[in-house]
N, C-alpha and C. Protein backbone atom coordinates (compact mmCIF):
# COMPACT_ATOMS: atom_id res chain seq x y z
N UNK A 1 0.82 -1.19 0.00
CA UNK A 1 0.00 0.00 0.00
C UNK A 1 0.87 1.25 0.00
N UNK A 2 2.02 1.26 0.94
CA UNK A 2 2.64 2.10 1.04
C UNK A 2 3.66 2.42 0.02
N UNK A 3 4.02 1.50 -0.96
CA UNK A 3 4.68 1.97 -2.46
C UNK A 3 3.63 2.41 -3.22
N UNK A 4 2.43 1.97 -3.56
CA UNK A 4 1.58 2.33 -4.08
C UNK A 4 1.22 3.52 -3.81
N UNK A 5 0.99 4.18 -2.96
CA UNK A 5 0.82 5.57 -2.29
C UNK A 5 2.15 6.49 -2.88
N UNK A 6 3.33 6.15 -2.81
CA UNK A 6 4.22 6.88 -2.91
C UNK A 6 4.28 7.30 -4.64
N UNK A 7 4.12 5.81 -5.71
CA UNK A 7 3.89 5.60 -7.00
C UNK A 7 3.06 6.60 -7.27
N UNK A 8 1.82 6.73 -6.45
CA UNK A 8 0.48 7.62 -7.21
C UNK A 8 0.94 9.09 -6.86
N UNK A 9 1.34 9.17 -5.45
CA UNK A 9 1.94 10.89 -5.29
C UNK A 9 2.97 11.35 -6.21
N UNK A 10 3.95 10.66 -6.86
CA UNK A 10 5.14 11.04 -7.93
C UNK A 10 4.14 11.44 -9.00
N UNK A 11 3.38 10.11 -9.69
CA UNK A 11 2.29 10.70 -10.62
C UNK A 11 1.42 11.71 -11.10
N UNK A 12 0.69 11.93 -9.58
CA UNK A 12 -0.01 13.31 -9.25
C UNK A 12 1.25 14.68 -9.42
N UNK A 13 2.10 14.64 -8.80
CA UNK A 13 3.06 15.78 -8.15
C UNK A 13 3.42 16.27 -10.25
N UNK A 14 3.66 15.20 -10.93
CA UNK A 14 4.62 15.49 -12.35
C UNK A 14 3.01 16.07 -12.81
N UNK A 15 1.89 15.72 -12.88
CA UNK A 15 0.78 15.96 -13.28
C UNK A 15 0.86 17.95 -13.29
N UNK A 16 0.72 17.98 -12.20
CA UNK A 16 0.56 19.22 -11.02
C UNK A 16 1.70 20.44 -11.52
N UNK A 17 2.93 19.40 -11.64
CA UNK A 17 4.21 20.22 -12.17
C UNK A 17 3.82 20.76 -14.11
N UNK A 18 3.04 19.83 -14.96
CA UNK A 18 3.30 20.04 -16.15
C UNK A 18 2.46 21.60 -16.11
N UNK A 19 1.01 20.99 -14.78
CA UNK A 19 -0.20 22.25 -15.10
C UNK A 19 -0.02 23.44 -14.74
N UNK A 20 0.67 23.23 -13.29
CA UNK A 20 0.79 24.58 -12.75
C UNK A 20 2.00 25.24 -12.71
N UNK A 21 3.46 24.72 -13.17
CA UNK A 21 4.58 24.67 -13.18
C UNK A 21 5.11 24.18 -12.04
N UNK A 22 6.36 24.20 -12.24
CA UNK A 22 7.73 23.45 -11.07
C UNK A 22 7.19 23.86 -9.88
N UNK A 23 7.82 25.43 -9.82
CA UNK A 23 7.93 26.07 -9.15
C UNK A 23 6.63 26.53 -7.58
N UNK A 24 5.28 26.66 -8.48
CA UNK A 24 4.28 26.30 -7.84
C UNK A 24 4.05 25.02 -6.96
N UNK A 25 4.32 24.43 -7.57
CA UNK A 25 4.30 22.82 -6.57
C UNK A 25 5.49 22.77 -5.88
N UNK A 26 6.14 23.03 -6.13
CA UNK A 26 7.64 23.19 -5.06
C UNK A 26 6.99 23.79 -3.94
N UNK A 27 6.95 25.28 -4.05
CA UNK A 27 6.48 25.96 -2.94
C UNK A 27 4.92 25.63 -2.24
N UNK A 28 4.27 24.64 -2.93
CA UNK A 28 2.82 24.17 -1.74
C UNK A 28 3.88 22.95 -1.27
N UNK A 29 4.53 22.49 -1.75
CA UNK A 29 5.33 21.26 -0.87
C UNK A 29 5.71 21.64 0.22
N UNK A 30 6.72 22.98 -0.09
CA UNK A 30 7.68 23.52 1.19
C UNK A 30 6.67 24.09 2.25
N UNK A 31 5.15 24.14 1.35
CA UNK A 31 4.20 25.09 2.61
C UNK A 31 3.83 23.81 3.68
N UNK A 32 3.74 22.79 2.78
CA UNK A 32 2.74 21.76 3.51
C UNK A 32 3.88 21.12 4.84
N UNK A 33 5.37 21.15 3.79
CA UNK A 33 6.32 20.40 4.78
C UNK A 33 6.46 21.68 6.27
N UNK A 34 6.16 22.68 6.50
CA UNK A 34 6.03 23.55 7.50
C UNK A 34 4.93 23.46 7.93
N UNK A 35 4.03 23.18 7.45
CA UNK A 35 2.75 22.62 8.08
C UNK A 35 3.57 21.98 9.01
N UNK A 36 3.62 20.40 8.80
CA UNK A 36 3.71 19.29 9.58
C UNK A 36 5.10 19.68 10.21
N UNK A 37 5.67 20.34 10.50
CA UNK A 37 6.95 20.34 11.16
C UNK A 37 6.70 21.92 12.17
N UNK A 38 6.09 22.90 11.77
CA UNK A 38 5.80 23.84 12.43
C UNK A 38 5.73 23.51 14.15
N UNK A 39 6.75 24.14 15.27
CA UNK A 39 6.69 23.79 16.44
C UNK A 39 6.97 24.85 17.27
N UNK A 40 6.41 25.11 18.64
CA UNK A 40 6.11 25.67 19.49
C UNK A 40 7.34 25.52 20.46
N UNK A 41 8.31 25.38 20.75
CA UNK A 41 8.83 24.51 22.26
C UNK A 41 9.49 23.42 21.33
N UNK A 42 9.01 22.34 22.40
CA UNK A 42 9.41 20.70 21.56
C UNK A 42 8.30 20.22 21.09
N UNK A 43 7.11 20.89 21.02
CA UNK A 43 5.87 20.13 20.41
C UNK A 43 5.41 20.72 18.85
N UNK A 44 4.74 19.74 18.37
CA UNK A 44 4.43 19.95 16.86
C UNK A 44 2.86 21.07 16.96
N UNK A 45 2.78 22.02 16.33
CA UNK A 45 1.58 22.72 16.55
C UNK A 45 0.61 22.16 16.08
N UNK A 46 0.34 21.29 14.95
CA UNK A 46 -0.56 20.57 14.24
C UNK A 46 -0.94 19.51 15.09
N UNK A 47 -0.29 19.25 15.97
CA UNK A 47 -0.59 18.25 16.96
C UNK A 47 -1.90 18.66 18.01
N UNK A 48 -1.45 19.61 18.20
CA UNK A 48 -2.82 20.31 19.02
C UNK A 48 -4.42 20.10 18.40
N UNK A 49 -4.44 20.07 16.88
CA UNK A 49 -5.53 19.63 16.38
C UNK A 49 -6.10 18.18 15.89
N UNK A 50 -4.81 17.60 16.45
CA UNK A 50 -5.37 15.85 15.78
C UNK A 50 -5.31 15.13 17.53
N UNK A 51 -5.46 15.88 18.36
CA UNK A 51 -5.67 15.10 19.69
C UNK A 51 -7.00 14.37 19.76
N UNK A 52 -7.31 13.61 20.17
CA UNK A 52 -8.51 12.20 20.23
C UNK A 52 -9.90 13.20 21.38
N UNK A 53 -10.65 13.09 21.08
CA UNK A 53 -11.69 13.77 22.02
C UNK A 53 -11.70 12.69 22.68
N UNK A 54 -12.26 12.77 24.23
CA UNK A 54 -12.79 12.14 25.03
C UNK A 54 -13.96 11.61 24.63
N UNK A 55 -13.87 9.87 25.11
CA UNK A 55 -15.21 9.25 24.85
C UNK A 55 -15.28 8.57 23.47
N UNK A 56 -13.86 8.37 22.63
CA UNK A 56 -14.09 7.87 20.75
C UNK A 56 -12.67 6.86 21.43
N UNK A 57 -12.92 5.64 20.42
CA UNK A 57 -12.06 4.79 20.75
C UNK A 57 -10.31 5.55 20.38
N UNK A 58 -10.01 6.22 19.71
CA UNK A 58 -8.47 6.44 19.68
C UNK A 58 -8.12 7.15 20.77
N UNK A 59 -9.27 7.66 21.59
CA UNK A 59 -8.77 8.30 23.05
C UNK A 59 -8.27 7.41 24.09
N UNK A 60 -8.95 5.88 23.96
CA UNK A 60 -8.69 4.94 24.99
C UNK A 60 -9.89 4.38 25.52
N UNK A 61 -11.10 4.80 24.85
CA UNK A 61 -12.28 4.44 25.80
C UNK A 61 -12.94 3.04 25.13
N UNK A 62 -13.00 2.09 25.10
CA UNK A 62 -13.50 0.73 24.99
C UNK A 62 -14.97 0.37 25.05
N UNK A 63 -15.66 0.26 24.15
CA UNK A 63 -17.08 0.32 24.00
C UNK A 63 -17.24 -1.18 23.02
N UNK A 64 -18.51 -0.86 23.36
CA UNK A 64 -18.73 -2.43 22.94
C UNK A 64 -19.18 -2.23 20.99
N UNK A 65 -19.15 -3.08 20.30
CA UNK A 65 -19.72 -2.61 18.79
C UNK A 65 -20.74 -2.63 19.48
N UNK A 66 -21.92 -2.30 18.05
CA UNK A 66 -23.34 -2.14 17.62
C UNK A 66 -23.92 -3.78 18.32
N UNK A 67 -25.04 -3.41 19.11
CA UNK A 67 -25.52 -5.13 18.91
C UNK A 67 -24.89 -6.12 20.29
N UNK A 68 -23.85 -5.28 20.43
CA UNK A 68 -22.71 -6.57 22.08
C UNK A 68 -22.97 -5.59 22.73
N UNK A 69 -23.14 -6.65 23.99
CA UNK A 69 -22.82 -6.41 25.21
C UNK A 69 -21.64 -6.08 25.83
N UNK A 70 -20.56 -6.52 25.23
CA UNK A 70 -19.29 -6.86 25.99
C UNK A 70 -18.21 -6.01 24.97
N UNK A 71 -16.94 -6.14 24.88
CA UNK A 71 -16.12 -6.04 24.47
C UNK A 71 -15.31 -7.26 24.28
N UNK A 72 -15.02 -7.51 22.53
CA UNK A 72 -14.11 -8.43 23.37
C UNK A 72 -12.65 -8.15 22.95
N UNK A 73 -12.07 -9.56 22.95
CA UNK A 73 -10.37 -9.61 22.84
C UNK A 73 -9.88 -9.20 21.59
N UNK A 74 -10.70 -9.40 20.72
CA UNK A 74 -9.89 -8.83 19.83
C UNK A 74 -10.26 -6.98 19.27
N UNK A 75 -11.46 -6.98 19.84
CA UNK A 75 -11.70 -5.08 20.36
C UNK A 75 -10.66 -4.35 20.73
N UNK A 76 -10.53 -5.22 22.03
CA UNK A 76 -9.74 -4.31 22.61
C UNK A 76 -8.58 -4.06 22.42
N UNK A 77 -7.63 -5.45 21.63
CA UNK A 77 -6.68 -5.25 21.04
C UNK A 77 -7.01 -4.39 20.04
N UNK A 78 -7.39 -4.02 18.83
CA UNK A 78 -7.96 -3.24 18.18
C UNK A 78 -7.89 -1.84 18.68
N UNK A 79 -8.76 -1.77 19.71
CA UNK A 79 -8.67 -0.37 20.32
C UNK A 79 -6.97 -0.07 20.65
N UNK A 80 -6.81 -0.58 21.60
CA UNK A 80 -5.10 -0.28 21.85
C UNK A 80 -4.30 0.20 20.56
N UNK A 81 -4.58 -0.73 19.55
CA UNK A 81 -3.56 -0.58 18.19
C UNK A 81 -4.08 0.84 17.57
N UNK A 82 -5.25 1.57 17.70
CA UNK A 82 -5.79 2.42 17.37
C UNK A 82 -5.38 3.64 18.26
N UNK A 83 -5.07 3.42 19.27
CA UNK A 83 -4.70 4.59 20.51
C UNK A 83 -3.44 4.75 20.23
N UNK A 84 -2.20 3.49 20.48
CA UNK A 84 -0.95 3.96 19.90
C UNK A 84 -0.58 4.45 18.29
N UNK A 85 -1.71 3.88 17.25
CA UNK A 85 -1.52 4.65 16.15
C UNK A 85 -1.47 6.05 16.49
N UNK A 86 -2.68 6.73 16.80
CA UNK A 86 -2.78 8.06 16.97
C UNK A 86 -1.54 8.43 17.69
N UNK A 87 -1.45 8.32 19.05
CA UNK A 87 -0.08 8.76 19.68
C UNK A 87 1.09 9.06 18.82
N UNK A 88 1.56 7.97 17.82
CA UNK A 88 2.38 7.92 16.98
C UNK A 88 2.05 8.98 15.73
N UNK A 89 0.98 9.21 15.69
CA UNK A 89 0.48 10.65 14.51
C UNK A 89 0.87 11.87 15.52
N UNK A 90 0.76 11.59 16.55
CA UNK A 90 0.37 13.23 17.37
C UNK A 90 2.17 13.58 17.42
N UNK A 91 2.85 12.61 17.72
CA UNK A 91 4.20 12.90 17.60
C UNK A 91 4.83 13.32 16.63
N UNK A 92 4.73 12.71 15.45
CA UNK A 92 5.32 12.65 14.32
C UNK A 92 4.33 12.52 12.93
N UNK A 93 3.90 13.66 12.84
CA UNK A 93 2.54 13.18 11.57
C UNK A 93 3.06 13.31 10.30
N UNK A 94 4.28 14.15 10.18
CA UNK A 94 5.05 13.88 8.49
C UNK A 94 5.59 12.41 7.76
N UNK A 95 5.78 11.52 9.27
CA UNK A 95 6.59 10.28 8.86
C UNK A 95 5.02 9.00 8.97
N UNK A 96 4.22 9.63 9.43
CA UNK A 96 3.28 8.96 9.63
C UNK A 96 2.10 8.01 9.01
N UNK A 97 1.97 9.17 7.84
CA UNK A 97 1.18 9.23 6.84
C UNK A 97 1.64 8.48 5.86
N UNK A 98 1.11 7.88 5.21
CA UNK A 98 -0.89 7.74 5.45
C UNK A 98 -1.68 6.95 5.57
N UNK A 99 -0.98 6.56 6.88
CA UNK A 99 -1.47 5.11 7.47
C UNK A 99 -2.41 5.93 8.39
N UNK A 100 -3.03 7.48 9.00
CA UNK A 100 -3.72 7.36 9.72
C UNK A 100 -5.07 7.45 9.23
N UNK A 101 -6.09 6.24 9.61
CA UNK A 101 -7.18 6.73 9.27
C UNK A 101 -8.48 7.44 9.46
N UNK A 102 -8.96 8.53 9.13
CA UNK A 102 -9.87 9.56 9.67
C UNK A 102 -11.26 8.49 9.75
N UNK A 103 -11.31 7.34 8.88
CA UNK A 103 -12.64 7.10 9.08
C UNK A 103 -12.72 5.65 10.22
N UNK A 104 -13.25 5.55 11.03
CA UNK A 104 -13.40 4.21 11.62
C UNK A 104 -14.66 3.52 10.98
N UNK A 105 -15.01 2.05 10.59
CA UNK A 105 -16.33 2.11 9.78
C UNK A 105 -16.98 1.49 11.22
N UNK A 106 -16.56 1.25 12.39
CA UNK A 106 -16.73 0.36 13.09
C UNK A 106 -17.48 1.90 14.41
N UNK A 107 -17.11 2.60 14.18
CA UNK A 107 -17.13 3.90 15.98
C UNK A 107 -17.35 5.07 14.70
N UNK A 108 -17.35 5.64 13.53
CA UNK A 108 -18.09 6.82 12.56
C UNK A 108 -16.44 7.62 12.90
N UNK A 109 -17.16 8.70 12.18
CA UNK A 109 -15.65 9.63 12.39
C UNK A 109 -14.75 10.23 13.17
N UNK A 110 -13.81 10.19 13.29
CA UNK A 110 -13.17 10.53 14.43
C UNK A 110 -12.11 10.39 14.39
N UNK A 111 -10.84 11.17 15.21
CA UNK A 111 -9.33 10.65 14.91
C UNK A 111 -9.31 9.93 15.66
């Protein structure tokens, strides 16, 4: 997935370069790469906006699906792998991507 991703962004990027020139896409690159690197201290500022609300499974909170009572073992593993994903976005979201996913089909939208 992750060569494939990289394959289609080269594709897109030469696309982008023929329409809008070099130079244009150079500089939304260098904007976007300050996006994700932009920092306060030792913390990433973009980080402040991909924090997990309280109460959605990438925060830590364990709910049962649609239909159960319970939670089970492989939920909750699930959940966990979903909490340290995010953690691992909130740290570092340039190296991250774009493995994080905005949609859960399982808990609706949410980081």
């Amino acid at each position: 997935m992750q060569a494939n991703y990289h394959r289609l962004l080269r594709e897109i990027e030469e696309r982008w370069e023929k329409r809008f020139g070099a130079n244009q896409i150079h500089e939304l690159r260098e904007s976007l790469r300050t996006l994700l690197t932009q920092r306060e201290g030792g913390r990433l500022l973009i980080s402040e906006g991909l924090l997990a609300p309280e109460g959605v499974v990438r925060s830590g909170k364990q709910v049962p699906a649609l239909g159960r009572e319970a939670v089970a073992a492989a939920a909750r593993q699930r959940s966990r792998d979903l909490v340290q994903q995010t953690q691992l976005f909130i740290q570092d979201p340039a190296h991250t991507l774009p493995h994080y996913p905005l949609w859960d089909m399982n808990r609706g939208f949410g980081p």
